[in-house]
Structures are given as structure tokens and as C-alpha cells.
N, C-alpha and C. Protein backbone atom coordinates (compact mmCIF):
# COMPACT_ATOMS: atom_id res chain seq x y z
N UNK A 1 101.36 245.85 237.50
CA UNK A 1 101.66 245.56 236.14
C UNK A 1 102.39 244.24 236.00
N UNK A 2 103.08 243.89 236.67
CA UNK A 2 104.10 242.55 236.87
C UNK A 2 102.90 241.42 236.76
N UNK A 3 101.99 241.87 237.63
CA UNK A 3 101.04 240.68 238.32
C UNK A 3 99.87 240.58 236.42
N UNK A 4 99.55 242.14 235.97
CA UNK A 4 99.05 241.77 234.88
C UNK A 4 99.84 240.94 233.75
N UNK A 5 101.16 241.27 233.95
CA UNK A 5 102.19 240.77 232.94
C UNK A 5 102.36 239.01 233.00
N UNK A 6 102.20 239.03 234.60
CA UNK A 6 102.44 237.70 234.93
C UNK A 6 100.91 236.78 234.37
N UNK A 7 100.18 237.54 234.52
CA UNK A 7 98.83 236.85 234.33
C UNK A 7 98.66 236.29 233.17
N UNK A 8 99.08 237.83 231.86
CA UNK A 8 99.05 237.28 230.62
C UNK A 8 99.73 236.23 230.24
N UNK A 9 101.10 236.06 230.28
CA UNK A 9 102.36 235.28 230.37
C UNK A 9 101.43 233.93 230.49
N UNK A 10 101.04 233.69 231.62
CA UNK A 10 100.53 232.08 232.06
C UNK A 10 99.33 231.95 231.00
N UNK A 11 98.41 232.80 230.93
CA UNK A 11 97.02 232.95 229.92
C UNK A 11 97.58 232.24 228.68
N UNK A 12 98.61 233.13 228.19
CA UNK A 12 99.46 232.30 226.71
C UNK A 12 99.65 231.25 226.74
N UNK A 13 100.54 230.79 228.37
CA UNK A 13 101.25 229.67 228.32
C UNK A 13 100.35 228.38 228.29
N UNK A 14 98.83 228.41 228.98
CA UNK A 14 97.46 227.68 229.01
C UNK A 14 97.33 227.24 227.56
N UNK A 15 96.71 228.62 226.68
CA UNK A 15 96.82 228.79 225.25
C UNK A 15 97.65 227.94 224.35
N UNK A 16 99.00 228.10 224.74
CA UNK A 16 99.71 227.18 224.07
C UNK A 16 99.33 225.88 224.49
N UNK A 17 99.27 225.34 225.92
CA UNK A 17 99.12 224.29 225.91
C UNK A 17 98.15 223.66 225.42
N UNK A 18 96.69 224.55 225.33
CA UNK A 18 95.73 223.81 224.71
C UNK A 18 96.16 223.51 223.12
N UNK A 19 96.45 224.42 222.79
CA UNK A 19 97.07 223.98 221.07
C UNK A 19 97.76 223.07 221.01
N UNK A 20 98.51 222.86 222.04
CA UNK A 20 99.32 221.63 221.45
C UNK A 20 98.65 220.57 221.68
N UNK A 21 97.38 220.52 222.80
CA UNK A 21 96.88 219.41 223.09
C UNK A 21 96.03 219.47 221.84
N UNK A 22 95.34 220.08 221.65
CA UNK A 22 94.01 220.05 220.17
C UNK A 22 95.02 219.52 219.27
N UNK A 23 96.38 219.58 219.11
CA UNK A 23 96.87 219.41 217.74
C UNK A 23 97.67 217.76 217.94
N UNK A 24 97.85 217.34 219.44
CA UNK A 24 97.89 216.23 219.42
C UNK A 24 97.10 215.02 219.25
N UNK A 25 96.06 215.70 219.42
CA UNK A 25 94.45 215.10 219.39
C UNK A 25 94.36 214.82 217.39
N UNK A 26 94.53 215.87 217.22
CA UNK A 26 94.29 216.58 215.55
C UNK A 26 95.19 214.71 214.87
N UNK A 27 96.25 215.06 215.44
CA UNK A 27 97.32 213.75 215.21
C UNK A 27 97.06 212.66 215.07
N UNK A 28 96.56 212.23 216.70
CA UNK A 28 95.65 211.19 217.04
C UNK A 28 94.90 210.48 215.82
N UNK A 29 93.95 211.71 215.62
CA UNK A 29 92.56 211.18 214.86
C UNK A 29 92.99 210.79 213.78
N UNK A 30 94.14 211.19 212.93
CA UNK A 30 94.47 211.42 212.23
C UNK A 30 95.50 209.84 211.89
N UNK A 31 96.17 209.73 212.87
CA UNK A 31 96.92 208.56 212.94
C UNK A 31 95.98 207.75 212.96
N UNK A 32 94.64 207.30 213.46
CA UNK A 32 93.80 206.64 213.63
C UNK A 32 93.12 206.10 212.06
N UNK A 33 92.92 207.30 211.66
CA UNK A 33 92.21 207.40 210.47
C UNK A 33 93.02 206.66 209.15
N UNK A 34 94.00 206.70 209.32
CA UNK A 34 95.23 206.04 208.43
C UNK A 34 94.94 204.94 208.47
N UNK A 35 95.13 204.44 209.87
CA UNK A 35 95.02 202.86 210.48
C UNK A 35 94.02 202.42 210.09
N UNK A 36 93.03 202.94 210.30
CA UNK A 36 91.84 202.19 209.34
C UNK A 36 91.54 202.44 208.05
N UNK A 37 92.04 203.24 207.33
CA UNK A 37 92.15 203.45 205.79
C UNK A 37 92.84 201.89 205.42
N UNK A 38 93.79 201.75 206.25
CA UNK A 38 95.09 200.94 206.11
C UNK A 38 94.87 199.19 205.64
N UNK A 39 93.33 199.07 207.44
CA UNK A 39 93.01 197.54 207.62
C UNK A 39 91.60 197.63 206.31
N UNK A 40 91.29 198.68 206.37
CA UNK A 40 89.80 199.01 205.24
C UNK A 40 90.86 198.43 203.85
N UNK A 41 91.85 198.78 203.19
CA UNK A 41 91.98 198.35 202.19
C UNK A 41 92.92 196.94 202.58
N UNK A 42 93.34 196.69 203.79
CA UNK A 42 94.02 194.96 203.63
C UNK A 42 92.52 194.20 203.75
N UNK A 43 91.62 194.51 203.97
CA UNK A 43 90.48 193.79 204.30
C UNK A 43 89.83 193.63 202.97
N UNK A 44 90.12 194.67 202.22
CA UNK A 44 89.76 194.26 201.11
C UNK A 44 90.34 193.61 200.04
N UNK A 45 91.90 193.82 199.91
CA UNK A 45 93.07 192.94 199.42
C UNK A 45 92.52 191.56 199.65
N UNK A 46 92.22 191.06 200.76
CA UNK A 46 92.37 189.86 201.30
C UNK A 46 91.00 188.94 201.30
N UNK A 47 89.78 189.55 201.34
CA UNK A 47 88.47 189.44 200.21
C UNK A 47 88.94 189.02 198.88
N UNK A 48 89.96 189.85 197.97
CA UNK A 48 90.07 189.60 196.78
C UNK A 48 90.68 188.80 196.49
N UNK A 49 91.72 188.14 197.10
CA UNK A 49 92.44 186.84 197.17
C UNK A 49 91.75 185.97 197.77
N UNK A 50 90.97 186.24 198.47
CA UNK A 50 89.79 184.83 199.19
C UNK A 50 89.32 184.61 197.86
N UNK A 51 88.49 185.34 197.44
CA UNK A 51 87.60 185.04 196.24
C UNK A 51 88.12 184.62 195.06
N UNK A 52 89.45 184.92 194.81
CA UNK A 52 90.36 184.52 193.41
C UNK A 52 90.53 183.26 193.92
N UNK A 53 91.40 182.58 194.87
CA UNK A 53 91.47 181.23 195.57
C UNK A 53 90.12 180.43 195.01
N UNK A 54 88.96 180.98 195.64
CA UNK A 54 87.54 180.31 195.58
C UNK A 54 87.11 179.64 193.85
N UNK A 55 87.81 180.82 193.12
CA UNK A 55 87.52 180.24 191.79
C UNK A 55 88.64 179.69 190.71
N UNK A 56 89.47 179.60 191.49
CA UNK A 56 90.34 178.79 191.20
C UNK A 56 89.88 177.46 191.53
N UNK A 57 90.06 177.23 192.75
CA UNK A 57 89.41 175.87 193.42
C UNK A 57 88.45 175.39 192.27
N UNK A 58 87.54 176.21 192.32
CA UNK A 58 86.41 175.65 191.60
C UNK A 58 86.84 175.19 190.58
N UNK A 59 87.27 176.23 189.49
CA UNK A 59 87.98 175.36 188.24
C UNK A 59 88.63 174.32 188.01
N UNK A 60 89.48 174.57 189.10
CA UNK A 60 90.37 172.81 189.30
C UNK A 60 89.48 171.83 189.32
N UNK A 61 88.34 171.86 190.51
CA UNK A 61 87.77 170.99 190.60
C UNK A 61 86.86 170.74 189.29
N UNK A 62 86.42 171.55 188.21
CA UNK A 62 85.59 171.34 187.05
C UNK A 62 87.07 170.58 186.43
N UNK A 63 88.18 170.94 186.37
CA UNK A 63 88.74 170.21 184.97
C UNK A 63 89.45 168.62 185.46
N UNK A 64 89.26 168.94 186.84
CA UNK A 64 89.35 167.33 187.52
C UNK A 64 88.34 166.01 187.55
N UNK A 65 86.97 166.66 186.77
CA UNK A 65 85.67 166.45 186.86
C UNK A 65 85.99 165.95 185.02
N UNK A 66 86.02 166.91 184.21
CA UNK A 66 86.21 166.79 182.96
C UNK A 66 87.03 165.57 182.57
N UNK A 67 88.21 165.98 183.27
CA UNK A 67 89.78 165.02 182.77
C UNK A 67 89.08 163.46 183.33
N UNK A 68 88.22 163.17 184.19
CA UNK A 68 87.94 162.09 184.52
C UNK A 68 86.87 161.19 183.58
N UNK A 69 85.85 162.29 183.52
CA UNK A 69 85.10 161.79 182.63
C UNK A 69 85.37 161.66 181.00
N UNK A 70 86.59 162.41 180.72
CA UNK A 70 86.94 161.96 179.18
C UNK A 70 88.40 160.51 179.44
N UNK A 71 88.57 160.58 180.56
CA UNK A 71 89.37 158.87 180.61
C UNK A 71 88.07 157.84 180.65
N UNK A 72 87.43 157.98 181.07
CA UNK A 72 86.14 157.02 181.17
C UNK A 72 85.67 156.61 179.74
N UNK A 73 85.33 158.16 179.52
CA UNK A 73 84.99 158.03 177.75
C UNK A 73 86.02 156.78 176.70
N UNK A 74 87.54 157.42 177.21
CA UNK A 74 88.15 157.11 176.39
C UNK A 74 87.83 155.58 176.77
N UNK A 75 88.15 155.26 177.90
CA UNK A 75 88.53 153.60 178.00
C UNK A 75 87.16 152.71 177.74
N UNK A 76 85.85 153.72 177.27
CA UNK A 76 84.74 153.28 177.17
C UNK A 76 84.60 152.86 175.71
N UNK A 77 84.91 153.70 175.19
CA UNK A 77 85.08 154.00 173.91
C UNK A 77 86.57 153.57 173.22
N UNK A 78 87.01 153.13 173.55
CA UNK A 78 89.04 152.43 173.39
C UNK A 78 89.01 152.00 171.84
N UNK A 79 87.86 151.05 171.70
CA UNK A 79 87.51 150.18 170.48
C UNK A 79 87.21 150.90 169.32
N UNK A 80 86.64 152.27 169.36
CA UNK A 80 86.03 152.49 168.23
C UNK A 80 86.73 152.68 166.98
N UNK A 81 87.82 153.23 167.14
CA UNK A 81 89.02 153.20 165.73
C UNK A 81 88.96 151.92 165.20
N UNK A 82 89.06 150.73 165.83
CA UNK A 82 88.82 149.60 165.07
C UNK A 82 87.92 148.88 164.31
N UNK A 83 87.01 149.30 165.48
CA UNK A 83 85.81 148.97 164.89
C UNK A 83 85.17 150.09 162.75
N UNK A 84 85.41 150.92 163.41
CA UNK A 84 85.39 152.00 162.35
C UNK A 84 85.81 150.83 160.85
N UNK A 85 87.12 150.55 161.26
CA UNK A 85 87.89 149.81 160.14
C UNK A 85 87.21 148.40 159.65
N UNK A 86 86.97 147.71 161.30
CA UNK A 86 86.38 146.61 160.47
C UNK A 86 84.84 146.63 159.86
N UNK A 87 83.51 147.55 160.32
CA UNK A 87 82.69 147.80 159.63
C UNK A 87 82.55 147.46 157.81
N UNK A 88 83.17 148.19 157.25
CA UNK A 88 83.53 147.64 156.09
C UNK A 88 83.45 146.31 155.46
N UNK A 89 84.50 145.41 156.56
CA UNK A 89 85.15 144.23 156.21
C UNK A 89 83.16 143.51 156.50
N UNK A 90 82.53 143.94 157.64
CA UNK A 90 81.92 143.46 157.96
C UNK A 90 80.59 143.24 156.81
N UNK A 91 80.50 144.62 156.00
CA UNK A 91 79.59 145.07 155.14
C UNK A 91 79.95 143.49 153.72
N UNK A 92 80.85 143.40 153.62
CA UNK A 92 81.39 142.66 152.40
C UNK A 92 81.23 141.38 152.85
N UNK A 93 81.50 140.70 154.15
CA UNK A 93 81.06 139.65 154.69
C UNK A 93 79.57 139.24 153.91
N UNK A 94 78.96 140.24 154.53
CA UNK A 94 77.53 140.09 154.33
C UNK A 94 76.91 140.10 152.71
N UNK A 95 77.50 140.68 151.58
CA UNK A 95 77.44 140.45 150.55
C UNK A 95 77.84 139.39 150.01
N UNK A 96 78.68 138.87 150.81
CA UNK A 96 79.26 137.70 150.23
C UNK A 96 78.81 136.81 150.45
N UNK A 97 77.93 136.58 151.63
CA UNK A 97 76.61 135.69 151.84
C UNK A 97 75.84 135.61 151.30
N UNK A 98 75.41 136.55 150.36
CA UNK A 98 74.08 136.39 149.73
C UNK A 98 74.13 136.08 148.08
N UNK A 99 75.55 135.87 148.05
CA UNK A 99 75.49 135.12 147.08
C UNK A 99 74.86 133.65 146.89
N UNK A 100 74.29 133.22 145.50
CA UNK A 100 73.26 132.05 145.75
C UNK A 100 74.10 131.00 145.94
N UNK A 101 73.91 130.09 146.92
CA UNK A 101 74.17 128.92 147.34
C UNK A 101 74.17 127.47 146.25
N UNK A 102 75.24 127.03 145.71
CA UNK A 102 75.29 125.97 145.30
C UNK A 102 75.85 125.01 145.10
N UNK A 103 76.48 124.00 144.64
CA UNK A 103 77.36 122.92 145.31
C UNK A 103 78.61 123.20 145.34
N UNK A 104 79.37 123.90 144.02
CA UNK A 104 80.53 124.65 143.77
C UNK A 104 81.21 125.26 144.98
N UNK A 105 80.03 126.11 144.96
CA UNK A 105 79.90 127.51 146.35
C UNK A 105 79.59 127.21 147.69
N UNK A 106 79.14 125.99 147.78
CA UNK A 106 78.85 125.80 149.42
C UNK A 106 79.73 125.40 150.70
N UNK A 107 80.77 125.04 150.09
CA UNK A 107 82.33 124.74 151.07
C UNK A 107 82.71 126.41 151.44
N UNK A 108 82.52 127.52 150.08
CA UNK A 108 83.31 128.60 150.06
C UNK A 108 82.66 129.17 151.06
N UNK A 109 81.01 129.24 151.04
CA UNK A 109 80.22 130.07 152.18
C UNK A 109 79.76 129.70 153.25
N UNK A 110 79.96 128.38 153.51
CA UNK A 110 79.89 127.91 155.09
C UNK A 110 81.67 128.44 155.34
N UNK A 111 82.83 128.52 154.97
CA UNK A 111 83.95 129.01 155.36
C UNK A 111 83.60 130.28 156.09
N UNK A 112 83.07 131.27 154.93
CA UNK A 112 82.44 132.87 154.86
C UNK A 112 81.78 133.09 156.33
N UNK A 113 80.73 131.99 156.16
CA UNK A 113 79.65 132.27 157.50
C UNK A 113 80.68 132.36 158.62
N UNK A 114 81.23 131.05 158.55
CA UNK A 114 82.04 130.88 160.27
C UNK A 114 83.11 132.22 160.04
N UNK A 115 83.36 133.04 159.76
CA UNK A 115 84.38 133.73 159.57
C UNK A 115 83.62 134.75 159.87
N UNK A 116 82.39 135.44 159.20
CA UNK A 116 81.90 136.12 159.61
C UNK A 116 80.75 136.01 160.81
N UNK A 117 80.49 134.75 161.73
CA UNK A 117 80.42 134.54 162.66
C UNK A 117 81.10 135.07 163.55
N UNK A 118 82.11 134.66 163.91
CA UNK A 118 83.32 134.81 164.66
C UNK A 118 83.57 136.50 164.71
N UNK A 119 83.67 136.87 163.62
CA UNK A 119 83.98 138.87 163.83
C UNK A 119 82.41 139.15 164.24
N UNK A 120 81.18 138.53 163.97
CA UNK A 120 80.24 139.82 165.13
C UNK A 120 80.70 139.18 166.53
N UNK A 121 80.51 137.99 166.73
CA UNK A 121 81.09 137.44 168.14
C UNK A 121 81.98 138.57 168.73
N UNK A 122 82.95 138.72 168.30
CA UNK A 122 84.42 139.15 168.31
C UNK A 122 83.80 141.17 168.81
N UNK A 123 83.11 141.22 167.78
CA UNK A 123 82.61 142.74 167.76
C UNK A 123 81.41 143.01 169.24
N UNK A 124 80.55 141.65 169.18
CA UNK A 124 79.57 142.25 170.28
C UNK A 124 80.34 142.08 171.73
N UNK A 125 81.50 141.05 171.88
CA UNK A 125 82.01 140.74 173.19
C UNK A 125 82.65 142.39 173.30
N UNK A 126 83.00 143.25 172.63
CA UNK A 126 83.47 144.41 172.84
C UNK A 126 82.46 145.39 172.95
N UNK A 127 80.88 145.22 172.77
CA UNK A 127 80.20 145.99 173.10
C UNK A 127 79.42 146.73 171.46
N UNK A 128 79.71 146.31 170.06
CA UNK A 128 79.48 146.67 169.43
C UNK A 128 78.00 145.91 168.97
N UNK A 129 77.03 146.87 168.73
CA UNK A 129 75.37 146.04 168.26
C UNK A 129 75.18 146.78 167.08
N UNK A 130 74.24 145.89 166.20
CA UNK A 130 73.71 146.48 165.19
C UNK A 130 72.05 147.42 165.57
N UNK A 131 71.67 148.08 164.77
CA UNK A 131 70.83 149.13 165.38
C UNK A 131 69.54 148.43 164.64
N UNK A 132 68.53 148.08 165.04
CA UNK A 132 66.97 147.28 165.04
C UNK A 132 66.87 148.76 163.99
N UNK A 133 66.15 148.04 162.79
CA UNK A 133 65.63 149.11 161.61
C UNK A 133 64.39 149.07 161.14
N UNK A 134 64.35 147.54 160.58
CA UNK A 134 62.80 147.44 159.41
C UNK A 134 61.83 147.21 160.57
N UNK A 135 60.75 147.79 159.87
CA UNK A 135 59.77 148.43 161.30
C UNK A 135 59.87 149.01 162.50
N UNK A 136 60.51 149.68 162.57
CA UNK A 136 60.57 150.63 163.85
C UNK A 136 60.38 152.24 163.47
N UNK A 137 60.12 153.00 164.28
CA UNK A 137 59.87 154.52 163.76
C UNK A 137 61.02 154.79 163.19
N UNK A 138 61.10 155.79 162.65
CA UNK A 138 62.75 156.61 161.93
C UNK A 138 63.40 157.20 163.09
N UNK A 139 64.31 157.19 163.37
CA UNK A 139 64.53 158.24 164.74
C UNK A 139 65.94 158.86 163.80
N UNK A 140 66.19 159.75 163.81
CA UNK A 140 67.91 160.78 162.65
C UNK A 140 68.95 160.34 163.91
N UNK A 141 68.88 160.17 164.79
CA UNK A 141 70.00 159.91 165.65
C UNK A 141 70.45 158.47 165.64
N UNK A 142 69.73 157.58 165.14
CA UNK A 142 70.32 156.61 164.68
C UNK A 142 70.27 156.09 163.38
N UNK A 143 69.40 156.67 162.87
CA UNK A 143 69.08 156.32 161.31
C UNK A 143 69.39 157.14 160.20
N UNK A 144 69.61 156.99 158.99
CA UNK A 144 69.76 157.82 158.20
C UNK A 144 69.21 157.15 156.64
N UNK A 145 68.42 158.53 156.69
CA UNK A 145 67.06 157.73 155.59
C UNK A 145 67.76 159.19 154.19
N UNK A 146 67.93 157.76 153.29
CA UNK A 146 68.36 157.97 152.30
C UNK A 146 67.10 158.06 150.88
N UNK A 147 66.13 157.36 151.22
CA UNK A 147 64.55 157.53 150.55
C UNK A 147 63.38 157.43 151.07
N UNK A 148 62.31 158.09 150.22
CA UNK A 148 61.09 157.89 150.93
C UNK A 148 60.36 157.61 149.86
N UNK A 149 59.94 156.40 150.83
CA UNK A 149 58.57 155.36 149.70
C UNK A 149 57.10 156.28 150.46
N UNK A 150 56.15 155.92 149.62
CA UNK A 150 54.59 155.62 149.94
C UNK A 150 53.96 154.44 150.18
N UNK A 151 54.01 153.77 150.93
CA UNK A 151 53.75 152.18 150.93
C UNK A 151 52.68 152.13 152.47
N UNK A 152 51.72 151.46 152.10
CA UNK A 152 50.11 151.79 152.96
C UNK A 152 50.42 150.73 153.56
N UNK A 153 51.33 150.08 153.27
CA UNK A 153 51.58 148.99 154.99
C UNK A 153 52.14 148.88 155.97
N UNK A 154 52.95 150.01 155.75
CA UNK A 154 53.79 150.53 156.90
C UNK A 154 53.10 151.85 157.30
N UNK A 155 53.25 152.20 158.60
CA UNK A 155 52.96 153.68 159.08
C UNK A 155 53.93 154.93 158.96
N UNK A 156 53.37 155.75 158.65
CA UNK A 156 53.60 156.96 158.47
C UNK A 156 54.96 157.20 159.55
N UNK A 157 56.43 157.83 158.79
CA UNK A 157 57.98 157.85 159.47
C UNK A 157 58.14 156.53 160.06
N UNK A 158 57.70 155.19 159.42
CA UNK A 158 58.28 153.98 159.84
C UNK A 158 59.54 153.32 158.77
N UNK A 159 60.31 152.95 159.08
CA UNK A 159 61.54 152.38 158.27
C UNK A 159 60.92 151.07 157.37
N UNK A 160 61.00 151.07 156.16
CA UNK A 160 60.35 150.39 155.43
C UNK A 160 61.29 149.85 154.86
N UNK A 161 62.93 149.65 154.51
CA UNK A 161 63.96 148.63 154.45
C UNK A 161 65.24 149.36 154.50
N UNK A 162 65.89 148.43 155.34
CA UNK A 162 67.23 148.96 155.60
C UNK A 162 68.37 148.51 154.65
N UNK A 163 69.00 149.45 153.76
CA UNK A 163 70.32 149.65 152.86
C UNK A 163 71.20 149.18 153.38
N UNK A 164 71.98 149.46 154.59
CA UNK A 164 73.13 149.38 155.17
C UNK A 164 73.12 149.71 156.35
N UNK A 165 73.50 148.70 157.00
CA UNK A 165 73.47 148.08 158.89
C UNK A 165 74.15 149.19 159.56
N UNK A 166 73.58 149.97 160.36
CA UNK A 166 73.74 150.98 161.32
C UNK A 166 74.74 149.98 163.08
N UNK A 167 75.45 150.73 163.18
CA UNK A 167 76.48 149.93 164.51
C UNK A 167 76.10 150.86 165.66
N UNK A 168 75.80 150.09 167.03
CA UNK A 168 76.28 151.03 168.03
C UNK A 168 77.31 150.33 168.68
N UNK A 169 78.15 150.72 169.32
CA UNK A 169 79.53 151.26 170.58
C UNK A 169 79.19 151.41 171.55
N UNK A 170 78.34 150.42 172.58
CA UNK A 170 78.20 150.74 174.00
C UNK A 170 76.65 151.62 173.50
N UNK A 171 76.70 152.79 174.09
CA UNK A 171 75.60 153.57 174.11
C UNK A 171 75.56 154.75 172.76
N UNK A 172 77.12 154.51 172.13
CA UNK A 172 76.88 155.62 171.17
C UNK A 172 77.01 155.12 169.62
N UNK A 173 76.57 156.01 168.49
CA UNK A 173 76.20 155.14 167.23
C UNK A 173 77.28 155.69 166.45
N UNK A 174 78.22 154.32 166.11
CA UNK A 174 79.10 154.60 165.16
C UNK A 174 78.67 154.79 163.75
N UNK A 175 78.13 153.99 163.64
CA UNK A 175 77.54 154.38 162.63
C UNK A 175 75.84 154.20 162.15
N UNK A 176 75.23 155.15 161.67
CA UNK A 176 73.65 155.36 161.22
C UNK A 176 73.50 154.32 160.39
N UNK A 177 72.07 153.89 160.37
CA UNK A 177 71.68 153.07 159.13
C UNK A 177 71.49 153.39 158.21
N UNK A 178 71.13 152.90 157.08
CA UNK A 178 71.23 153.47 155.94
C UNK A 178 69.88 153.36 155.76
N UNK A 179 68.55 153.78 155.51
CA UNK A 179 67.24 153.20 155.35
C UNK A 179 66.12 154.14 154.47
N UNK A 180 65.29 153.30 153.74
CA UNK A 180 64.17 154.04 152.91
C UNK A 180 63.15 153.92 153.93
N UNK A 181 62.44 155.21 154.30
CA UNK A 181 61.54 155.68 155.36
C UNK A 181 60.04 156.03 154.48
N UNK A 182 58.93 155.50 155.19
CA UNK A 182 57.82 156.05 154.32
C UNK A 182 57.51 157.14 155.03
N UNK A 183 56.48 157.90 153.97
CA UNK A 183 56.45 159.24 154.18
C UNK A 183 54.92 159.39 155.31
């Protein structure tokens, strides 16, 4: 009976040991499983800050792209407030030329001419042109047709006389012409 007693005794004591080993194991896997729960979500943390970085970057680089090309603009374009202003002056020039020429008047409008010489000078050295009108097609991006004739000697959407002198600024149009377009 000792020897059965003794037998059981050790049988348990096996028993136990396997339990504790299965349950260190149990642990193990378990501790394991954490650990990679752990790097599974820093791996993904760190994806999501890669990718926030990435479009950041990018943006910077679009408004570094932007901010450059509107200094360009600007220093391209620097003149046009002025120009804006003198247009006007320029419009009245030109009326004032076409007043009729006669002995009274001819000191006053050779003054006129050289004066209004000098401001297109003054205007084209800065890049400002007047926009080509009578006979050319109508185009709305530079023209602005205020009537439409029927007139069989011009072609069909051709500018048939220009009202008031259209300006461009380098490549862009300060201002449209003013023009009667046939139909």
C-alpha cells in the first residue's frame, strides 16, 4: 500500500508538473501574442505617420510651387495698377488728336502728339500693346463687341470697327476692345 501510495503521490506530482508546464506554455503563447498585437498596431501607428508626413510634404511642396508662381505673376504683372489709370489719360490723348488741324491748333497738337508719343513709348517699354481689331475675327477674350452690323464686305464674326482700343500687359488683356462685329 505505501508503494501504491507512493506511486500515486509521484503520478500527481508528474500531473502537476505537466500543468504547470501546459500553463507556462499557455503564458508563453500568450505573452507572445501581446507582442505582436503590440508591433501589429506600432506598425501601423507608424504607416500612419509615414503617410501623414507624405502629404504634408506634398502640400508644402504645392504651396511652395503656388507662392512662387504668384511672385512671378506679381513682378510680371507689377505695372498693371498703373497702367489701369493711365488708359484713360491715354483714351483722351487720342481724342484730342482728332481734332481738325489748323493754324490756331497746330502748335497745340504737335505738343499733344509728342506727349502722347512719349506715354505709348513709356507704356510699350513696360510691356503694354494695343490689341489688332479692324479685320481680324472677333475672339470675347480679347474683344468686346458692343454691335452687330450686316455689311457684305467683311466676313461673317469679323470686327468691322473698333470703338475703343483694347490693351494687353505682357500676355494678359487689361483691357477688351470695344468693337461693332458683323453678324
Amino acid at each position: 500500500m505505501a508503494e501504491k501510495q507512493e506511486e500515486k503521490q509521484t503520478n500527481e506530482e508528474v500531473k502537476e508538473e505537466e500543468i504547470e508546464i501546459i500553463e507556462d506554455e499557455q503564458e508563453e503563447s500568450e505573452s507572445k501574442s501581446e507582442h505582436e498585437e503590440q508591433i501589429e498596431a506600432l506598425t501601423k501607428e507608424k504607416d500612419d505617420i509615414y503617410n501623414r508626413l507624405l502629404r504634408i510634404q506634398a502640400e508644402y511642396d504645392n504651396f511652395k510651387k503656388r507662392s512662387q508662381k504668384e511672385k512671378e505673376a506679381d513682378r510680371k504683372y507689377k505695372s498693371q495698377d498703373i497702367v489701369n489709370d493711365l488708359l484713360p489719360v491715354l483714351d483722351n490723348f487720342e481724342r484730342a488728336l482728332q481734332v481738325e488741324k489748323s493754324e490756331e491748333t497746330a502748335g497745340l497738337i504737335d505738343g499733344i502728339s509728342m506727349v502722347y508719343r512719349q506715354l505709348q513709348e513709356a507704356l510699350t517699354n513696360h510691356g503694354v500693346e494695343p490689341i489688332d481689331t479692324e479685320g481680324q475675327e472677333f475672339d470675347p477674350n480679347m474683344h468686346h463687341a458692343v454691335m452687330q452690323v450686316e455689311d457684305d464686305a467683311f466676313e461673317p464674326n469679323h470686327i468691322v470697327e473698333e470703338l475703343q482700343k483694347g490693351y494687353l500687359l505682357k500676355d494678359r488683356v487689361i483691357r477688351p476692345a470695344m468693337v461693332k462685329v458683323n453678324k
